[in-house]
PDB file of N, CA and C in Angstrom:
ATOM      1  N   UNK A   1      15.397  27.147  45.868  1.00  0.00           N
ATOM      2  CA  UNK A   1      15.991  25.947  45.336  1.00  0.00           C
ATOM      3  C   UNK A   1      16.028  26.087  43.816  1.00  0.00           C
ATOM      4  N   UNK A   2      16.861  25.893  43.052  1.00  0.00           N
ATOM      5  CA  UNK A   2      17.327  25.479  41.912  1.00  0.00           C
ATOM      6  C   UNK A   2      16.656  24.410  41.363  1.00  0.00           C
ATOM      7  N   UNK A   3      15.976  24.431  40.243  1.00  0.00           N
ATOM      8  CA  UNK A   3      15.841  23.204  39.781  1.00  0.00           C
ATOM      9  C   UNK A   3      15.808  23.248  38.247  1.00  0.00           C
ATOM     10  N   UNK A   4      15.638  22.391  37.400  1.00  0.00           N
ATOM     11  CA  UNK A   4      16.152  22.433  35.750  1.00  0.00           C
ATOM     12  C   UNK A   4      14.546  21.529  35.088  1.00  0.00           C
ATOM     13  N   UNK A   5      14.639  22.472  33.944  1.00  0.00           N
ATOM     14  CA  UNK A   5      13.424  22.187  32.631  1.00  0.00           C
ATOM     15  C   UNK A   5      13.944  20.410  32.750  1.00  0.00           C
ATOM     16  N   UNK A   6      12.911  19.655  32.529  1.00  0.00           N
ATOM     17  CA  UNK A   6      13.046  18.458  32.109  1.00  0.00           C
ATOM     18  C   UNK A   6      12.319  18.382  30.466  1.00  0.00           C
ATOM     19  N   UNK A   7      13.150  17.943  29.536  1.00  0.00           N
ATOM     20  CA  UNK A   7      12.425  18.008  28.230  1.00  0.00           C
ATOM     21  C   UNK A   7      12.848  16.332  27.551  1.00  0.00           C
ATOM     22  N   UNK A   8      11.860  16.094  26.898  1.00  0.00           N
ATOM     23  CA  UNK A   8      12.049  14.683  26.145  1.00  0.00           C
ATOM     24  C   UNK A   8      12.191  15.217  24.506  1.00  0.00           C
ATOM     25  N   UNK A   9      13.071  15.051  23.328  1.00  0.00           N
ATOM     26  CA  UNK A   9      13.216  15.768  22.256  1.00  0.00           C
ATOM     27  C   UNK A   9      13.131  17.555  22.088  1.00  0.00           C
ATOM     28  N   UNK A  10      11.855  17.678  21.284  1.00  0.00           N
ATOM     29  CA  UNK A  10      11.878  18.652  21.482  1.00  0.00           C
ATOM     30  C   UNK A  10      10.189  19.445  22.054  1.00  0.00           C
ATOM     31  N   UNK A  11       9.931  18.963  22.899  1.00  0.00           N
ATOM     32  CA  UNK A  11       8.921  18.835  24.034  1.00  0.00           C
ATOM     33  C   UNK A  11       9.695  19.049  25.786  1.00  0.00           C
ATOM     34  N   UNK A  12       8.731  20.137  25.988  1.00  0.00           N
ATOM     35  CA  UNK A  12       8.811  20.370  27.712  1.00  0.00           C
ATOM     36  C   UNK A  12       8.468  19.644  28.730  1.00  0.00           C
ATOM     37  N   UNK A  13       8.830  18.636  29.471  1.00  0.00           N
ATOM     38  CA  UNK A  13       7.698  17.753  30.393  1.00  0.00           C
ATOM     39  C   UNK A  13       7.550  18.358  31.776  1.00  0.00           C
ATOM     40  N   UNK A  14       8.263  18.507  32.523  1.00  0.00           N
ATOM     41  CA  UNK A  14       8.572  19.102  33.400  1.00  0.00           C
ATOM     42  C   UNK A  14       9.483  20.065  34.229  1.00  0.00           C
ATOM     43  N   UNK A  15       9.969  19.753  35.257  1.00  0.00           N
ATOM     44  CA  UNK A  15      11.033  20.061  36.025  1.00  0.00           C
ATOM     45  C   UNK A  15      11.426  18.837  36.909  1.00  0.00           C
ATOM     46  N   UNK A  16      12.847  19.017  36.819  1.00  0.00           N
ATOM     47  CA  UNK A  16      13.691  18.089  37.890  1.00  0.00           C
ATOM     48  C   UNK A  16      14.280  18.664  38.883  1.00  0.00           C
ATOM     49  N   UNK A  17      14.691  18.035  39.865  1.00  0.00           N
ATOM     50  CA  UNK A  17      15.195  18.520  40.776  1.00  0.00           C
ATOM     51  C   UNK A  17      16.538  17.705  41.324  1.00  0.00           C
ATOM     52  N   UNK A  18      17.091  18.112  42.489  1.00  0.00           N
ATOM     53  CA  UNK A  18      17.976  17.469  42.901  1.00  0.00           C
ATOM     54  C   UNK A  18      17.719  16.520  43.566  1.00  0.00           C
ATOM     55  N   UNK A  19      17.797  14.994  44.144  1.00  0.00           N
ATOM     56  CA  UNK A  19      17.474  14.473  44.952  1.00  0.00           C
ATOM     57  C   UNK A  19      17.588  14.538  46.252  1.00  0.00           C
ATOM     58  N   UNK A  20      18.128  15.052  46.580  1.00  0.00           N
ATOM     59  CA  UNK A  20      18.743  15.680  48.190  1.00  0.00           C
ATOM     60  C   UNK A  20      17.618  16.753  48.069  1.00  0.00           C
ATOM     61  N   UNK A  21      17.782  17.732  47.236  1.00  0.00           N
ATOM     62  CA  UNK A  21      16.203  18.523  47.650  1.00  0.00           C
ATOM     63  C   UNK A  21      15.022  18.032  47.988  1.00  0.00           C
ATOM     64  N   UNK A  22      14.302  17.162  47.172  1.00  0.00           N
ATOM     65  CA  UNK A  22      13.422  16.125  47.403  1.00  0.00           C
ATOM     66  C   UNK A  22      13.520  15.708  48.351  1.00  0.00           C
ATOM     67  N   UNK A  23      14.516  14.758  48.815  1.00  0.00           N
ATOM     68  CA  UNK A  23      14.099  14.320  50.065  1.00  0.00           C
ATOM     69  C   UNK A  23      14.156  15.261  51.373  1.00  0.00           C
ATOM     70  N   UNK A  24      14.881  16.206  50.892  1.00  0.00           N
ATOM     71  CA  UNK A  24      14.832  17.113  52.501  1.00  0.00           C
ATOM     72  C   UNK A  24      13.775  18.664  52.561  1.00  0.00           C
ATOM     73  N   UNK A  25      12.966  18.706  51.133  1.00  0.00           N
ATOM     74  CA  UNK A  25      11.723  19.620  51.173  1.00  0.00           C
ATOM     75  C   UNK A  25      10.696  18.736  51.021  1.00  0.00           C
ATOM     76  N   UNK A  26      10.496  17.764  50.434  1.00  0.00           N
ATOM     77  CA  UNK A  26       8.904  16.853  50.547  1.00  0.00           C
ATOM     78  C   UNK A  26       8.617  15.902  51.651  1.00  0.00           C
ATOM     79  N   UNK A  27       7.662  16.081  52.023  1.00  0.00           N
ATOM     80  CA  UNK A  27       7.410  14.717  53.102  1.00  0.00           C
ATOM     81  C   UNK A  27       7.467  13.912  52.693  1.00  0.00           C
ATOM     82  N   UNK A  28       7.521  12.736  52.969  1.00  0.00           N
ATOM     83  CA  UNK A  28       7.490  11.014  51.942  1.00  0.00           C
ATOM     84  C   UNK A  28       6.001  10.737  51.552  1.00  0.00           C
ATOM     85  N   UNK A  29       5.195  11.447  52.300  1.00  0.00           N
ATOM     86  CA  UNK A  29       3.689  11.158  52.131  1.00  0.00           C
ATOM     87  C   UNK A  29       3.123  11.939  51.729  1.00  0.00           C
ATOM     88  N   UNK A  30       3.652  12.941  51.213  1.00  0.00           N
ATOM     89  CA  UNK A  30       3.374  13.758  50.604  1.00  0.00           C
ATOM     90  C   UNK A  30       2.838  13.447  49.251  1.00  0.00           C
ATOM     91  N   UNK A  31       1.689  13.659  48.231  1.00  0.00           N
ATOM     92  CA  UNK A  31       1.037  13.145  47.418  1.00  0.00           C
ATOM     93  C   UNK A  31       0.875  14.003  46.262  1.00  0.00           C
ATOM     94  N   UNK A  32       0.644  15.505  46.601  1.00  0.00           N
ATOM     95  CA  UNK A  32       0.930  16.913  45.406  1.00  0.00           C
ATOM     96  C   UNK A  32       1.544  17.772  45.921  1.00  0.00           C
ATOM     97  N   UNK A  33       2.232  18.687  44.668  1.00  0.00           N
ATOM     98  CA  UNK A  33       2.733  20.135  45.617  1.00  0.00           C
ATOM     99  C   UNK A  33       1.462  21.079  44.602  1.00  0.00           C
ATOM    100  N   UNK A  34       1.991  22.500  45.234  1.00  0.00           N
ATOM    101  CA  UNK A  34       0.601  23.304  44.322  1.00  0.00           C
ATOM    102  C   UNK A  34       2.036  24.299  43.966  1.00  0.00           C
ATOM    103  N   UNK A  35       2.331  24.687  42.817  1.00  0.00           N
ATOM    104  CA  UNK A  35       3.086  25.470  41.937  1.00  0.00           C
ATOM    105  C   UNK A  35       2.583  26.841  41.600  1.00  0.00           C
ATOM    106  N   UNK A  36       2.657  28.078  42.176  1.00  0.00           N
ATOM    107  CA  UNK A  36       2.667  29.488  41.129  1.00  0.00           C
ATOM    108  C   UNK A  36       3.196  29.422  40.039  1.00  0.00           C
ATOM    109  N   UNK A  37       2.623  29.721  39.038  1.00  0.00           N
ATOM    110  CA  UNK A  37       3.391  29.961  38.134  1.00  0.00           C
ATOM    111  C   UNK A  37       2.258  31.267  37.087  1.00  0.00           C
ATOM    112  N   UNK A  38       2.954  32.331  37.713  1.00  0.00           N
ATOM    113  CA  UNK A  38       2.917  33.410  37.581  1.00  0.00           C
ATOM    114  C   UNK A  38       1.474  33.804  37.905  1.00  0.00           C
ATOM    115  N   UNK A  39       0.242  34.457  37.385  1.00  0.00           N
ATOM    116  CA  UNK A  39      -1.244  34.191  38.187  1.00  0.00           C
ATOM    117  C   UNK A  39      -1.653  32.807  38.086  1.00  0.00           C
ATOM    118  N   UNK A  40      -1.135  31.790  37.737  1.00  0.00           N
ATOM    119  CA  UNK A  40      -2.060  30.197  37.623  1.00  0.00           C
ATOM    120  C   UNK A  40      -1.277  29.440  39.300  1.00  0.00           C
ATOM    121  N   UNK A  41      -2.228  29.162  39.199  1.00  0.00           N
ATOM    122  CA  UNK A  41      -1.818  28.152  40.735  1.00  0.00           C
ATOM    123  C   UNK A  41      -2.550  26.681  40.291  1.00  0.00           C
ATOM    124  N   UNK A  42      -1.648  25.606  40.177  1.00  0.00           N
ATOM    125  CA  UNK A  42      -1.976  24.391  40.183  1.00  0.00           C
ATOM    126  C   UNK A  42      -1.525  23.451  40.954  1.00  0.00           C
ATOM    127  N   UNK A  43      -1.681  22.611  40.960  1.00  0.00           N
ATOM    128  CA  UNK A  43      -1.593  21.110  42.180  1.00  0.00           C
ATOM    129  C   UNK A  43      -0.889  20.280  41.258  1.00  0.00           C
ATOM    130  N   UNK A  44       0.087  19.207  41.488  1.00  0.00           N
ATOM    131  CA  UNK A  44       0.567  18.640  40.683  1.00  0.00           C
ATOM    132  C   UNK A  44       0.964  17.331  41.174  1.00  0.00           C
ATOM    133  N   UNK A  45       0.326  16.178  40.931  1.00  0.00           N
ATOM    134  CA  UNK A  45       0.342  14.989  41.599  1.00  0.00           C
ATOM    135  C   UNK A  45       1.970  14.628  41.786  1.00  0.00           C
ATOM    136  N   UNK A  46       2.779  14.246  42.541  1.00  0.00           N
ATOM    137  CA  UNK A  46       4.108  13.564  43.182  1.00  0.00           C
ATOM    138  C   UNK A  46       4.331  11.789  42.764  1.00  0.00           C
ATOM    139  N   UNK A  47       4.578  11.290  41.678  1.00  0.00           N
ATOM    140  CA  UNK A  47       4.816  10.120  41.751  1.00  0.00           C
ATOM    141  C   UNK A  47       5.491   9.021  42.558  1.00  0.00           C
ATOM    142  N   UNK A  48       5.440   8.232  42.925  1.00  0.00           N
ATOM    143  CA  UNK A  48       5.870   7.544  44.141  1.00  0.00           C
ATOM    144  C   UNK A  48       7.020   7.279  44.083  1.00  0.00           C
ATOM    145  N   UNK A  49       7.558   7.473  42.982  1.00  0.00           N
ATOM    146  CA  UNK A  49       9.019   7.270  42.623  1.00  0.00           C
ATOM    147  C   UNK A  49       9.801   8.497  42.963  1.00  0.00           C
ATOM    148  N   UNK A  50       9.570   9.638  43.024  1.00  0.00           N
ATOM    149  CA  UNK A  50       9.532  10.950  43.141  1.00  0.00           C
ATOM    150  C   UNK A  50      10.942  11.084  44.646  1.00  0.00           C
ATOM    151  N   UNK A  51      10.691  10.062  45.426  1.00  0.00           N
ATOM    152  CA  UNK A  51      11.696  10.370  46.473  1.00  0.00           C
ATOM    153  C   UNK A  51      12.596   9.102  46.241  1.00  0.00           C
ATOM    154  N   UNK A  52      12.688   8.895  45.330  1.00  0.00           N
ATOM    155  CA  UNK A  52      13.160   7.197  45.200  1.00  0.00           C
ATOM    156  C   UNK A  52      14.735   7.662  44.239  1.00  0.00           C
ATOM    157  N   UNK A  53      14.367   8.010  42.897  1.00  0.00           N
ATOM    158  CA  UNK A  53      15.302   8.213  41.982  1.00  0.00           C
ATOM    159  C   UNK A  53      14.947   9.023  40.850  1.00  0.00           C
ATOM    160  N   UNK A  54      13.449   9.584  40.898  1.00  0.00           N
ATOM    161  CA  UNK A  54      12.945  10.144  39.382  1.00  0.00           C
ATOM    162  C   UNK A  54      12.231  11.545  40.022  1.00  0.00           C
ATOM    163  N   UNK A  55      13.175  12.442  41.053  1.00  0.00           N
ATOM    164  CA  UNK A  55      12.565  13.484  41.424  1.00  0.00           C
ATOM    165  C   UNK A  55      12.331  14.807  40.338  1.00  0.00           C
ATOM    166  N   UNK A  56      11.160  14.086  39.793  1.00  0.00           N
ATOM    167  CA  UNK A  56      10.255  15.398  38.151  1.00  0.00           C
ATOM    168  C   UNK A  56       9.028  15.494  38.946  1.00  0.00           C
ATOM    169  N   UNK A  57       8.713  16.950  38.201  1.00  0.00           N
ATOM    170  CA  UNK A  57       7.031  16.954  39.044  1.00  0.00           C
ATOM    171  C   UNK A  57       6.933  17.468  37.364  1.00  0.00           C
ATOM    172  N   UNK A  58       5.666  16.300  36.779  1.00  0.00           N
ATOM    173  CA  UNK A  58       5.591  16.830  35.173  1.00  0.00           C
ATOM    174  C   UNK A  58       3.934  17.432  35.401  1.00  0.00           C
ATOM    175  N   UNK A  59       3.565  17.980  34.694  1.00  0.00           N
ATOM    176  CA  UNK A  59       2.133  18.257  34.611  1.00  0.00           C
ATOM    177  C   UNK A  59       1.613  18.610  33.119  1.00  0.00           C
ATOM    178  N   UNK A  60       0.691  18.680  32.111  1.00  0.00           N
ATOM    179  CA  UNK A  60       0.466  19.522  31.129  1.00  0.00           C
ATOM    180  C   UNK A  60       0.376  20.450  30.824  1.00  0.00           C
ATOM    181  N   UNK A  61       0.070  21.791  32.418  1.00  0.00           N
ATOM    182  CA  UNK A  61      -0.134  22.756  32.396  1.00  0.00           C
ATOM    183  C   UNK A  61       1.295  23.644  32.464  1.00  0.00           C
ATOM    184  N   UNK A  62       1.944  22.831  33.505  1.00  0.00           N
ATOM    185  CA  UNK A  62       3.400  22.873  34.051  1.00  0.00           C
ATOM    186  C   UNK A  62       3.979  23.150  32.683  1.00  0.00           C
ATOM    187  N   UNK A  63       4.058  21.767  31.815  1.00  0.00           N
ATOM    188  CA  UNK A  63       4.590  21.951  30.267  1.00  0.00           C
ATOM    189  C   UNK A  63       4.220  23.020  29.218  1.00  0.00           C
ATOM    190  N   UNK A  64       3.076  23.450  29.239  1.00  0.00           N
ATOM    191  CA  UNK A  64       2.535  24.878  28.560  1.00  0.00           C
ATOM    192  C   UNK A  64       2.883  25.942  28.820  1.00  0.00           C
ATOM    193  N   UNK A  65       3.231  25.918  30.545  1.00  0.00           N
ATOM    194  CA  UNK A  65       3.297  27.407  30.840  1.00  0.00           C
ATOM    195  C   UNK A  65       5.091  27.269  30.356  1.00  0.00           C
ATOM    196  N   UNK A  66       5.704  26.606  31.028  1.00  0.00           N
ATOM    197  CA  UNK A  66       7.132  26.552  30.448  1.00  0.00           C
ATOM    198  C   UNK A  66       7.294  26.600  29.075  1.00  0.00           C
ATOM    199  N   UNK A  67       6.797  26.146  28.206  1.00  0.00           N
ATOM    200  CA  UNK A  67       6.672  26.180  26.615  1.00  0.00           C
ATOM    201  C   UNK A  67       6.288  27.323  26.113  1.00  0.00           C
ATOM    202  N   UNK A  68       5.177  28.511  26.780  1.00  0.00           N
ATOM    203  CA  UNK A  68       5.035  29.773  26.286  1.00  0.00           C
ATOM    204  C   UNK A  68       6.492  30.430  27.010  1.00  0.00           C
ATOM    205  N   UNK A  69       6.722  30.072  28.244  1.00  0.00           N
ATOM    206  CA  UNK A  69       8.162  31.328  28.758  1.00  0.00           C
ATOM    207  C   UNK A  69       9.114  31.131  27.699  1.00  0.00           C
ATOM    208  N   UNK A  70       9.123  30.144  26.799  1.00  0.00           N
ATOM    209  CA  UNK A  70      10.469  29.436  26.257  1.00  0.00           C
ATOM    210  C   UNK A  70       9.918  29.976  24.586  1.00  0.00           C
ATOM    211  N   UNK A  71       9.029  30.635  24.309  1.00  0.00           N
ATOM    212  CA  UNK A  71       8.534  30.093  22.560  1.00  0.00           C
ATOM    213  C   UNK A  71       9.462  30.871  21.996  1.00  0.00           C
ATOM    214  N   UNK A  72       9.300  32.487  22.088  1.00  0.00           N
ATOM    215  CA  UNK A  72      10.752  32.874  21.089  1.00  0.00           C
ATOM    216  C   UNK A  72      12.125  32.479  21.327  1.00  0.00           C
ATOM    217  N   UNK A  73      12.410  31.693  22.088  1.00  0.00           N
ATOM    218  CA  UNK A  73      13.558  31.150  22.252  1.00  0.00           C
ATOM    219  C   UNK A  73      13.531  29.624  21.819  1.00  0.00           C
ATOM    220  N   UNK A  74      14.859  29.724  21.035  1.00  0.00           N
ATOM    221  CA  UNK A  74      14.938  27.579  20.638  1.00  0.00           C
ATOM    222  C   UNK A  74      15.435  27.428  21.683  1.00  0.00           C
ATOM    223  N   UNK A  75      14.657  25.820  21.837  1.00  0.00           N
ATOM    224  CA  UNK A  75      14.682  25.505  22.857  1.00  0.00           C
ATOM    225  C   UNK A  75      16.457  24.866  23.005  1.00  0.00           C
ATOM    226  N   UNK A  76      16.464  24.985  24.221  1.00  0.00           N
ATOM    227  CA  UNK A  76      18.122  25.237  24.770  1.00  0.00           C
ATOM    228  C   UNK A  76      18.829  23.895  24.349  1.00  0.00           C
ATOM    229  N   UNK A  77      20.251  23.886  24.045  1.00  0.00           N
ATOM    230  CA  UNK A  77      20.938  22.451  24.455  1.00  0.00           C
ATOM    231  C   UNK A  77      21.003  21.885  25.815  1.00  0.00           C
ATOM    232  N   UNK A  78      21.329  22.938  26.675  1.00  0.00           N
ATOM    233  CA  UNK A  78      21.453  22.246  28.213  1.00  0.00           C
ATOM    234  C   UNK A  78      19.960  22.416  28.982  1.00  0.00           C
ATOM    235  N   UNK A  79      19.634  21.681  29.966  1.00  0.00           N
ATOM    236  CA  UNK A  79      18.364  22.790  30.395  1.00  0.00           C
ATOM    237  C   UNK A  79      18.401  23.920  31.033  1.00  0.00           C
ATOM    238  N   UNK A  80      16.877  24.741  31.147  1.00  0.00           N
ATOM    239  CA  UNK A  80      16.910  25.806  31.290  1.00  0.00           C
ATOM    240  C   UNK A  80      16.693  25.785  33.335  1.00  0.00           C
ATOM    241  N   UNK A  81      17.221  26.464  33.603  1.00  0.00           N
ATOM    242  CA  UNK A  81      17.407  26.625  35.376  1.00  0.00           C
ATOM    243  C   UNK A  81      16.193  27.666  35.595  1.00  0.00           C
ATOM    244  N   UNK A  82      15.559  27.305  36.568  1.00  0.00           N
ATOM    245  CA  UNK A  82      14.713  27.884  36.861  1.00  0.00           C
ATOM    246  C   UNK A  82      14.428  28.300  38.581  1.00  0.00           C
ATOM    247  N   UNK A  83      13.924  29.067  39.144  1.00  0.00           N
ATOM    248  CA  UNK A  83      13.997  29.285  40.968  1.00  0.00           C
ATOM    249  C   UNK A  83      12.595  28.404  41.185  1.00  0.00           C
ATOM    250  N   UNK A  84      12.783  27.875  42.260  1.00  0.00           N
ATOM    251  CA  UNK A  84      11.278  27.308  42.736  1.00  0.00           C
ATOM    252  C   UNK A  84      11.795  27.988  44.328  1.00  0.00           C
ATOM    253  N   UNK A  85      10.649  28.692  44.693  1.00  0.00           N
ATOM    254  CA  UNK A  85      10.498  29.225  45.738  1.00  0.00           C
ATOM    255  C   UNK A  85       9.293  28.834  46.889  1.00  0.00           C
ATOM    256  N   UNK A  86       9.714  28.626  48.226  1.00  0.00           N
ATOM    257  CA  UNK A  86       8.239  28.353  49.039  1.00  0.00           C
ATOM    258  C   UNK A  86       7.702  29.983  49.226  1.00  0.00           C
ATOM    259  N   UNK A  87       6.189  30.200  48.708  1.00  0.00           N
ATOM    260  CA  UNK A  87       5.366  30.826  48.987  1.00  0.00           C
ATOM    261  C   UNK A  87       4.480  29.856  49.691  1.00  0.00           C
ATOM    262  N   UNK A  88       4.517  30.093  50.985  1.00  0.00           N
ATOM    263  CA  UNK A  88       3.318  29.830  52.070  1.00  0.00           C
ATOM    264  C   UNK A  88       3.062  28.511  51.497  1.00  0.00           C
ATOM    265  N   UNK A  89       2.335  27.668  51.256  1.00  0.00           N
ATOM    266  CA  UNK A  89       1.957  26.683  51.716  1.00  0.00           C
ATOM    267  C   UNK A  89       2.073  26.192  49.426  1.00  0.00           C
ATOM    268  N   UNK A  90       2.499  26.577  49.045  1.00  0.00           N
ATOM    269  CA  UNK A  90       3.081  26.131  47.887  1.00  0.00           C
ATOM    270  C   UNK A  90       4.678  26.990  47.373  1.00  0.00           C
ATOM    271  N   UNK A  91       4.492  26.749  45.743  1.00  0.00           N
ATOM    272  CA  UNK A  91       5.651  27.051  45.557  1.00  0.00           C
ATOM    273  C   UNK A  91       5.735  27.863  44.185  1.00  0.00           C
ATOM    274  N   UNK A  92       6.754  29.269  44.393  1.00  0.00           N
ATOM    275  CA  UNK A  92       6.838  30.002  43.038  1.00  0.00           C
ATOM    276  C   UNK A  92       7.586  29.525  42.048  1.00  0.00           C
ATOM    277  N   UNK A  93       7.363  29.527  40.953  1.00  0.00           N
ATOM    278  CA  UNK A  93       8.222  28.781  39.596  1.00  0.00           C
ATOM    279  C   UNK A  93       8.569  29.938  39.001  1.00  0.00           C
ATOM    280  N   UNK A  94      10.079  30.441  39.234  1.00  0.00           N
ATOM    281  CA  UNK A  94       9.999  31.333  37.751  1.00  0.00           C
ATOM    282  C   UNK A  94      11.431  31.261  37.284  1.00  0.00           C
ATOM    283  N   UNK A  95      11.403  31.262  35.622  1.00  0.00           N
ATOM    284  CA  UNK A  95      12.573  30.961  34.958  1.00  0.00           C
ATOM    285  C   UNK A  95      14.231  32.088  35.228  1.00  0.00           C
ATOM    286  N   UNK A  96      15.120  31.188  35.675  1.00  0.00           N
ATOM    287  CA  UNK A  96      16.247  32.318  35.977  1.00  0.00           C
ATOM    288  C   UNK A  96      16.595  33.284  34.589  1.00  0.00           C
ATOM    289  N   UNK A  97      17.141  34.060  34.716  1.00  0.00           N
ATOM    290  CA  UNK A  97      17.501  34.856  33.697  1.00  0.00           C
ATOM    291  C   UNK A  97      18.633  34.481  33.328  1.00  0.00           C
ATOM    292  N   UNK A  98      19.224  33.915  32.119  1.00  0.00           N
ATOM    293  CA  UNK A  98      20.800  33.538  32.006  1.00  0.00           C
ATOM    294  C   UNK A  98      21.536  34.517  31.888  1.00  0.00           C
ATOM    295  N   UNK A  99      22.628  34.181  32.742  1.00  0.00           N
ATOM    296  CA  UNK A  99      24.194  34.869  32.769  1.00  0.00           C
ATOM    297  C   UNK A  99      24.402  35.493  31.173  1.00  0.00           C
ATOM    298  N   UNK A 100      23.896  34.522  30.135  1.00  0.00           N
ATOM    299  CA  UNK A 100      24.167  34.969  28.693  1.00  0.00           C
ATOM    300  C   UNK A 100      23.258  36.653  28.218  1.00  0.00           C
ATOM    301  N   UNK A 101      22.234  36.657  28.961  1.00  0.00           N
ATOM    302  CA  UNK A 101      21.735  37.615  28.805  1.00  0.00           C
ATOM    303  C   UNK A 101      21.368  39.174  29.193  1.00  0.00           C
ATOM    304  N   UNK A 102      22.543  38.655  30.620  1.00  0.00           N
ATOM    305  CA  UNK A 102      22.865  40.391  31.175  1.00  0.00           C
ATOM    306  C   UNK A 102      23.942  40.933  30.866  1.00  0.00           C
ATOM    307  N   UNK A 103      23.827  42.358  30.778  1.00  0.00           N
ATOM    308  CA  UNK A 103      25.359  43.211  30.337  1.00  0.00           C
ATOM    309  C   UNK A 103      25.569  43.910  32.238  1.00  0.00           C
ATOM    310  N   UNK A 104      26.442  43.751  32.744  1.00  0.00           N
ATOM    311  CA  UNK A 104      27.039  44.107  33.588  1.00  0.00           C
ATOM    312  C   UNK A 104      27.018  45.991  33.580  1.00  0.00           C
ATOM    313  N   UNK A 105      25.782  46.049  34.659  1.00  0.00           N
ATOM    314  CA  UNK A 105      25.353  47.520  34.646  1.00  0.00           C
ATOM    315  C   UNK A 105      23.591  47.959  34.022  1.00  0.00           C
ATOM    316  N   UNK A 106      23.743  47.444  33.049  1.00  0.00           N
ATOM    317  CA  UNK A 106      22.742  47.306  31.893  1.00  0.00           C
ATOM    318  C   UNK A 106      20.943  46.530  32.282  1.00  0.00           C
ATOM    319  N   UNK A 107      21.360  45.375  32.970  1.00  0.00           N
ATOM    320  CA  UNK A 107      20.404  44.352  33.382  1.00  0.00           C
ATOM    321  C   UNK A 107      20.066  43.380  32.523  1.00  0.00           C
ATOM    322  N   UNK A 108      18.854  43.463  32.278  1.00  0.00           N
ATOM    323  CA  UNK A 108      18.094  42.132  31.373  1.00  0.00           C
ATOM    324  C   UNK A 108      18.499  43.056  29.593  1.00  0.00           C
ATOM    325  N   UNK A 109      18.978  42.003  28.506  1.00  0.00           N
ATOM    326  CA  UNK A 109      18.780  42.540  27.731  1.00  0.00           C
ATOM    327  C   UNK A 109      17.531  42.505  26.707  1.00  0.00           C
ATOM    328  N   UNK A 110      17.036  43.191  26.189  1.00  0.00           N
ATOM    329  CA  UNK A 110      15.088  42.802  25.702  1.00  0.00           C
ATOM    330  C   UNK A 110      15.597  42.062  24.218  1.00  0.00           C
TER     331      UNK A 110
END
């Protein structure tokens, strides 16, 4: 699943998602998800609003680790897209690579 950096100025808060994702990957009673993000594994409380209209899962740690993937880079005008993946009984977070940054043949450019 696709989902996008949520940022307030120029601060990281979370990630958003689609609402149709939300409601058709979370249970309604569902209360945390637990996030990889890269060796850190954390739990991240689900606000009740979360299946309603405000599907963000914010955390502080969530915001740090996204804020170091992002530091030599200014931070974007649009947000940044990222993969959230189910690994087993949570979920992998890792930032997509933009279209702006591959050469066709070449791969990632450093």
């Amino acid at each position: 699943m696709i989902v996008r950096m949520q940022s307030k100025g120029h601060s990281i808060t979370g990630i958003r998602m689609k609402q149709s994702d939300a409601r058709r990957l979370f249970p309604c009673d569902l209360k945390s998800v637990d996030l990889e993000l890269d060796h850190l594994r954390i739990r991240c409380d689900l606000r009740s609003n979360f299946w309603l209209d405000r599907p963000e899962i914010s955390d502080p740690r969530l915001s740090s680790w996204l804020e170091e993937k992002l530091y030599w880079q200014k931070l974007p005008r649009t947000p940044v897209s990222l993969e959230m993946v189910r690994a087993g009984d949570s979920y992998r977070l890792r930032i997509r690579p933009s279209h702006q940054a591959i050469k066709p043949g070449f791969g990632l450019i450093a």
